[in-house]
N, C-alpha and C. Protein backbone atom coordinates (compact mmCIF):
# COMPACT_ATOMS: atom_id res chain seq x y z
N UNK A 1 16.50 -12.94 12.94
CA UNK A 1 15.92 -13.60 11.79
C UNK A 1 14.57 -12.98 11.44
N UNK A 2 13.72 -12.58 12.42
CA UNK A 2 12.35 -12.13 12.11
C UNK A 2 12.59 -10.42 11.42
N UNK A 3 13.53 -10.10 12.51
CA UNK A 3 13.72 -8.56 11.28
C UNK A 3 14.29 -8.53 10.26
N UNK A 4 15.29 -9.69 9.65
CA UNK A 4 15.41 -9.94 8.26
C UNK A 4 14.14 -10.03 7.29
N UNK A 5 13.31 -10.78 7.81
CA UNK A 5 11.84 -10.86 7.03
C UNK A 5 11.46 -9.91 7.19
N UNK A 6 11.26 -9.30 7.80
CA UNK A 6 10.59 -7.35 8.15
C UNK A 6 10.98 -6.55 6.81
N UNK A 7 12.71 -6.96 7.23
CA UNK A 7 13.05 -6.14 6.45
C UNK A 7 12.99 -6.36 4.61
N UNK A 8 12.95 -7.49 4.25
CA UNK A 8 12.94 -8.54 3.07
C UNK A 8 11.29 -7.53 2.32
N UNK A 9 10.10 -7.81 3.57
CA UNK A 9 8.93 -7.74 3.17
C UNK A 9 8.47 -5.84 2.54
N UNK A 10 9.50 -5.14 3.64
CA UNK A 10 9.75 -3.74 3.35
C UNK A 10 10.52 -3.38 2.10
N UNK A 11 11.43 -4.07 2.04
CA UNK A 11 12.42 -3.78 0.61
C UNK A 11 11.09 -4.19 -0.55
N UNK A 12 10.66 -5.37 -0.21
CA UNK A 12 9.93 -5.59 -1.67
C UNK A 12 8.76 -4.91 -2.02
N UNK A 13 8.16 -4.31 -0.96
CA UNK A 13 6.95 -3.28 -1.45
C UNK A 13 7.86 -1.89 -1.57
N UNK A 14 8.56 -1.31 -1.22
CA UNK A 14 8.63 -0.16 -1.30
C UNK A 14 9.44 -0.45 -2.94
N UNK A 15 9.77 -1.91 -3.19
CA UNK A 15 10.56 -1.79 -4.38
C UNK A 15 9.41 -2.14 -6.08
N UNK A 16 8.02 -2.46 -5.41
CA UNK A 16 7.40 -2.97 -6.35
C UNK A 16 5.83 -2.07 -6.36
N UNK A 17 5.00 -1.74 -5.19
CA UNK A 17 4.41 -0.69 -5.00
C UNK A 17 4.32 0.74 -4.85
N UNK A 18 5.28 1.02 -3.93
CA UNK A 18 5.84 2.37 -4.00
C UNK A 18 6.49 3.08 -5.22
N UNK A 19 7.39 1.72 -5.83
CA UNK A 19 8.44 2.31 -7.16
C UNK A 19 7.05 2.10 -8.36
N UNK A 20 6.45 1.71 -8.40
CA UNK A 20 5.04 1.70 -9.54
C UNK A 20 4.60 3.22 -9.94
N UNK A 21 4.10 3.49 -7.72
CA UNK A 21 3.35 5.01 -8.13
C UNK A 21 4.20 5.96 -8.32
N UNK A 22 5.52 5.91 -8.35
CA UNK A 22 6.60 6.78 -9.16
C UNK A 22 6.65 7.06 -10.01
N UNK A 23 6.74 5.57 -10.67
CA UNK A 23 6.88 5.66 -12.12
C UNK A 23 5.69 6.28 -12.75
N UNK A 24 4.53 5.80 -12.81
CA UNK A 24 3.51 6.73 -13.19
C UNK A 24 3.30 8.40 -12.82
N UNK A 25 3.97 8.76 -11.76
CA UNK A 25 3.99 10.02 -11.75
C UNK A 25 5.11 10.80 -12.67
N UNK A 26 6.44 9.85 -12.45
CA UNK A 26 7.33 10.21 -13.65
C UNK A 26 6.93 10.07 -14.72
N UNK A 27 5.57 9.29 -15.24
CA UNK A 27 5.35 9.16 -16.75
C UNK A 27 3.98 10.02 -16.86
N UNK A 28 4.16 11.35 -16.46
CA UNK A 28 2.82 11.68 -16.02
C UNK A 28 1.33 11.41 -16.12
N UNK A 29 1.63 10.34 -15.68
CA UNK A 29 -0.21 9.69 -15.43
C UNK A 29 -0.17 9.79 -13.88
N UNK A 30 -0.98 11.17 -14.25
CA UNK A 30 -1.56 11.39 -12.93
C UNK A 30 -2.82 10.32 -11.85
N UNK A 31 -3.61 9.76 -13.33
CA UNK A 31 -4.61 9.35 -12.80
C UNK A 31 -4.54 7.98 -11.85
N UNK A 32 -3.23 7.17 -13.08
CA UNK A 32 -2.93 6.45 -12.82
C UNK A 32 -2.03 6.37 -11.47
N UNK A 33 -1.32 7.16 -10.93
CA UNK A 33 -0.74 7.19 -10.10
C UNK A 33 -1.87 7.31 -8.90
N UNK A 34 -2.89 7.89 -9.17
CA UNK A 34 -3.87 7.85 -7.64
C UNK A 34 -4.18 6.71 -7.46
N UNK A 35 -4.91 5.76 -9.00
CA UNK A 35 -4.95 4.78 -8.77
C UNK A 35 -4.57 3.66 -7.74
N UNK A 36 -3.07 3.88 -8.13
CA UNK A 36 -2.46 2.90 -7.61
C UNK A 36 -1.87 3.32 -6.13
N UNK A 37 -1.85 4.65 -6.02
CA UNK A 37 -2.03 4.85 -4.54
C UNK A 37 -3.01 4.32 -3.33
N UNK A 38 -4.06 4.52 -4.00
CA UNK A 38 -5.75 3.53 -3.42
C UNK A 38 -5.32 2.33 -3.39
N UNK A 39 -5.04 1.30 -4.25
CA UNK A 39 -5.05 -0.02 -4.41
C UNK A 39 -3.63 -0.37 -3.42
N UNK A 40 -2.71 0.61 -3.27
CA UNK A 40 -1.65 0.34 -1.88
C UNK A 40 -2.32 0.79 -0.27
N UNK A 41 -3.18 1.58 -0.31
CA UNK A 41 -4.01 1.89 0.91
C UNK A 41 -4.37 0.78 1.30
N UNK A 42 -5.39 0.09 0.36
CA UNK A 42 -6.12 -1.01 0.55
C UNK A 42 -5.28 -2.22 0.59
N UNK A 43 -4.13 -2.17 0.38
CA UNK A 43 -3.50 -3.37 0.22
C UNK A 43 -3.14 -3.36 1.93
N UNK A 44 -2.59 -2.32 2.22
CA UNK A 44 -2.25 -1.70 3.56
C UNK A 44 -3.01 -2.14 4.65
N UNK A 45 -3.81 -1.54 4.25
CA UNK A 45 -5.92 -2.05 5.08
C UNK A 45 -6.17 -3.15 5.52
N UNK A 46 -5.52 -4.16 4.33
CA UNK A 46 -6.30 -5.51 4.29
C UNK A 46 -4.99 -6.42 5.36
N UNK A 47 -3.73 -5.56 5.68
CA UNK A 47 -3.12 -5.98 6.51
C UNK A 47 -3.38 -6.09 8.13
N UNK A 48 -4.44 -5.38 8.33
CA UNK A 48 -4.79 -4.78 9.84
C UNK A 48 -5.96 -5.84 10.25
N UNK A 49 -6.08 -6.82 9.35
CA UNK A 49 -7.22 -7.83 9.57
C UNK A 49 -6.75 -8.97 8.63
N UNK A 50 -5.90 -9.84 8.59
CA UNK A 50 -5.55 -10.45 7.47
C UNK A 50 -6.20 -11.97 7.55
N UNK A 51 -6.98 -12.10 8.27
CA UNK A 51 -7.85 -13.81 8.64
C UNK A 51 -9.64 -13.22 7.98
N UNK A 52 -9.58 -11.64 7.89
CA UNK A 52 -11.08 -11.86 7.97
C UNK A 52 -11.24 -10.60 6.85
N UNK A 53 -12.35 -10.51 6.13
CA UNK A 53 -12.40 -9.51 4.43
C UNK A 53 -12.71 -8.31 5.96
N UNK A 54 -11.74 -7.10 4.84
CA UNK A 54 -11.80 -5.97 5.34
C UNK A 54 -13.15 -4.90 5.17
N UNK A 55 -13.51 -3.99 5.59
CA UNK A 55 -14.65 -3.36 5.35
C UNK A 55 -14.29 -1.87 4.82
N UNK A 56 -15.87 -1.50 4.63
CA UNK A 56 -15.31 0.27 4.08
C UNK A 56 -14.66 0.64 5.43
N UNK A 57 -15.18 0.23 6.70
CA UNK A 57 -14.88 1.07 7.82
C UNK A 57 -13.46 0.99 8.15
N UNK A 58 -13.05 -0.36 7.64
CA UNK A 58 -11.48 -0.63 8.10
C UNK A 58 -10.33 0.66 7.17
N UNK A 59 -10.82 0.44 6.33
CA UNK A 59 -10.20 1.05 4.87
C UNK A 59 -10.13 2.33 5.43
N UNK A 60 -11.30 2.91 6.01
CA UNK A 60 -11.44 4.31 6.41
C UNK A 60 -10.56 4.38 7.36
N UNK A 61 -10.32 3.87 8.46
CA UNK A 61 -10.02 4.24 9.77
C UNK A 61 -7.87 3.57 8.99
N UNK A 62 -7.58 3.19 8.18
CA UNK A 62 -6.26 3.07 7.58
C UNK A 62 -5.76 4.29 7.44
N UNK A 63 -7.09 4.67 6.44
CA UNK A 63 -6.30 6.12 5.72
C UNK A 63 -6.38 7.40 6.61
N UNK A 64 -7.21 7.36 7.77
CA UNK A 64 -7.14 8.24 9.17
C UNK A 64 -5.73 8.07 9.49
N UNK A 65 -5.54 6.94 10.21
CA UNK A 65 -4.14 6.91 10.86
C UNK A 65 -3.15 6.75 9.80
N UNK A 66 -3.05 6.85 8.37
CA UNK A 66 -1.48 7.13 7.66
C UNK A 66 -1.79 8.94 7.26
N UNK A 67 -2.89 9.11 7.13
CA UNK A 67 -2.91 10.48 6.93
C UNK A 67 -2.94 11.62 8.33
């Protein structure tokens, strides 16, 4: 049951965040597509602490370990 929700929570970002910065790259807005790459980092970020506001440092040390 819990990896149904895993999986539920995975289908819907990769189907509503991920498929976004696509589309903007398919519609070539470049800019827009970084955009919204950042604002999924941070969305990402704000998962690794979700009781307490995230910091620049958290944000930083996200995009270390996905990059």
């Amino acid at each position: 049951m819990k990896s149904n929700a895993i999986q539920q929570v995975r289908y819907n970002f990769f189907n509503t965040a991920v498929a976004d910065i696509l589309r903007a790259i398919d519609g070539k807005s470049l800019m827009g597509s970084l955009i919204l790459s950042f604002c999924c980092i941070d969305h990402i970020a704000q998962g690794t602490k979700p009781s307490q506001k995230t910091t620049r440092s958290d944000y930083k040390e996200c995009v270390e370990l996905i990059l």
